[in-house]
Protein backbone atom coordinates (compact mmCIF):
# COMPACT_ATOMS: atom_id res chain seq x y z
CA UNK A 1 9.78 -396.13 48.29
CA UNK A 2 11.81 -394.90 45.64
CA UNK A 3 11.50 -391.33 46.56
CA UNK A 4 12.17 -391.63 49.90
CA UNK A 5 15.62 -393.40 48.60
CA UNK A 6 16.73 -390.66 46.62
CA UNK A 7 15.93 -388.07 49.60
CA UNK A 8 18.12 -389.73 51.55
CA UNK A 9 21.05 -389.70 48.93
CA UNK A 10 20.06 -386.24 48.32
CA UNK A 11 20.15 -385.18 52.18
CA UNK A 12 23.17 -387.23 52.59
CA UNK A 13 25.07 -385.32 49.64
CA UNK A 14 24.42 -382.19 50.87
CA UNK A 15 25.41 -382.89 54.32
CA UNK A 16 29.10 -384.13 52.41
CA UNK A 17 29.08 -380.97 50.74
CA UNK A 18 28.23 -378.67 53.95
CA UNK A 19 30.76 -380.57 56.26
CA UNK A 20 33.51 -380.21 53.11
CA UNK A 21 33.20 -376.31 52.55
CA UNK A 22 33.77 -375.95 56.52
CA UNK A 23 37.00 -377.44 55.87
CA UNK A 24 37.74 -375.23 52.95
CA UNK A 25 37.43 -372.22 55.09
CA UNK A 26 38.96 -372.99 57.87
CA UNK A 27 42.68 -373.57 55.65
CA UNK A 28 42.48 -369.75 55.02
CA UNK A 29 43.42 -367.87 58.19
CA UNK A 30 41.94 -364.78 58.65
CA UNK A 31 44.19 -362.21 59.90
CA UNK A 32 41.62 -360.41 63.18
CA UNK A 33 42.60 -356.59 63.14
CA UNK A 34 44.14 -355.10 65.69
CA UNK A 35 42.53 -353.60 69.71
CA UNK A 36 43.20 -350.25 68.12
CA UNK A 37 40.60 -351.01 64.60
CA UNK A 38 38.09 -352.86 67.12
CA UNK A 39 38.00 -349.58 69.34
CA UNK A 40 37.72 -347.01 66.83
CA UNK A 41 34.82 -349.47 64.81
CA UNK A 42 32.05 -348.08 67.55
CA UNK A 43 32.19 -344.22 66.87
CA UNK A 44 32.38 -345.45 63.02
CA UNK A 45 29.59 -347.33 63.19
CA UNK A 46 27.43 -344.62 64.97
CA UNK A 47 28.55 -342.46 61.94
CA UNK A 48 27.80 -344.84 59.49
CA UNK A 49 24.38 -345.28 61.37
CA UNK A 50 23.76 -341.40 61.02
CA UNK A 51 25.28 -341.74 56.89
CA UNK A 52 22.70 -344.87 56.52
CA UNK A 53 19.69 -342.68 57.56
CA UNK A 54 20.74 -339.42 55.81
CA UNK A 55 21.31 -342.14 52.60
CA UNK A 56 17.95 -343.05 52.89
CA UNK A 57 16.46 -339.46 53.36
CA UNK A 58 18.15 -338.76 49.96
CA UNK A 59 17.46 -342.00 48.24
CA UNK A 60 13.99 -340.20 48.72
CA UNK A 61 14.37 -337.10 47.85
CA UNK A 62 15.99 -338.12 44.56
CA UNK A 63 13.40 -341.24 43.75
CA UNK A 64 11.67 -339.14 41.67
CA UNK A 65 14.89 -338.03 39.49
CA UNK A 66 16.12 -342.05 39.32
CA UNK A 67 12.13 -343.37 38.32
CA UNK A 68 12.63 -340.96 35.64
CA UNK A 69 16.23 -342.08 34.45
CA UNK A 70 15.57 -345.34 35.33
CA UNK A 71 18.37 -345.72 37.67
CA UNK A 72 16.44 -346.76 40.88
CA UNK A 73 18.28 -349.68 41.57
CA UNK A 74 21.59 -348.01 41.41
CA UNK A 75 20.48 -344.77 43.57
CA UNK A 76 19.04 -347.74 46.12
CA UNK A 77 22.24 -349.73 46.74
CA UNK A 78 24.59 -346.28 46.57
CA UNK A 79 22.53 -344.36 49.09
CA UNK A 80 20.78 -347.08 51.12
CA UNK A 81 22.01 -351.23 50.98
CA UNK A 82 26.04 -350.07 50.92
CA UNK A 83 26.00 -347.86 53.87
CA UNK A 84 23.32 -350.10 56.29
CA UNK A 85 25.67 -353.04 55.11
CA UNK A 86 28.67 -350.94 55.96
CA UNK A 87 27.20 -350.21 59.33
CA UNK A 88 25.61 -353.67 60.24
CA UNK A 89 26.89 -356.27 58.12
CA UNK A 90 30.77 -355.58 58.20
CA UNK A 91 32.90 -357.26 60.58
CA UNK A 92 34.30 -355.59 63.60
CA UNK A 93 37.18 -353.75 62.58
CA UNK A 94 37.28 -354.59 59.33
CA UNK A 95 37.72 -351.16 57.51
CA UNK A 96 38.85 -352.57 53.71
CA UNK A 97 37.79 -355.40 51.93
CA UNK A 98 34.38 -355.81 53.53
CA UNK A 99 32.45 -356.15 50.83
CA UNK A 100 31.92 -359.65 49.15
CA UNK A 101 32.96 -359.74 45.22
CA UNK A 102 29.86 -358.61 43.40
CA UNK A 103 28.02 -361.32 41.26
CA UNK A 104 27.93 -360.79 37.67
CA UNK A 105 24.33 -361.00 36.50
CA UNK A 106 24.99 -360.96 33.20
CA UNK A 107 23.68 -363.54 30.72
CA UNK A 108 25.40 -364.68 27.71
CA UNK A 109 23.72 -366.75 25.13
């Protein structure tokens, strides 16, 4: 009985908290680009398409060299995460600024 109480408190603040943060966004407006952006996004894309798979053929080609160095996780999001989220994830004619802020992983203690 008890749990079932404080699942419905919990389910009840985190429907608050969803139905809050929509309001939070929506204060911002987002400035849309511009017909010209939007039309010229399509041949980029197909580009970015061809750099994502010629990313990946490198990524690789150099695996061996990063395994080695240790820098597999770097040569990964260089050659293959930025440009498939450059192609797929980015917004349609959004050209700058369409990356989120990265997240610091790092630990103090």
């Amino acid at each position: 009985m008890h749990r079932a109480r404080s699942l419905k408190i919990l389910t009840i603040c985190c429907l608050l908290l969803a139905l809050s943060t929509g309001h939070v966004s929506a204060a911002v407006p987002e400035e849309r680009p511009d017909a010209f952006s939007m039309v010229i996004d399509v041949p980029v894309r197909v580009i970015g398409l061809g750099l994502a798979v010629a990313g990946t053929a490198f990524f690789i080609v150099a695996l061996p060299f990063a395994l080695t160095s240790g820098s597999t996780g770097d040569a990964w999001d260089a050659l293959v995460v930025e440009p498939f989220e450059f192609t797929f994830t980015r917004p349609l004619g959004k050209f700058e600024d369409w990356r989120s802020p990265p997240v610091s992983s790092d630990k103090s203690e």
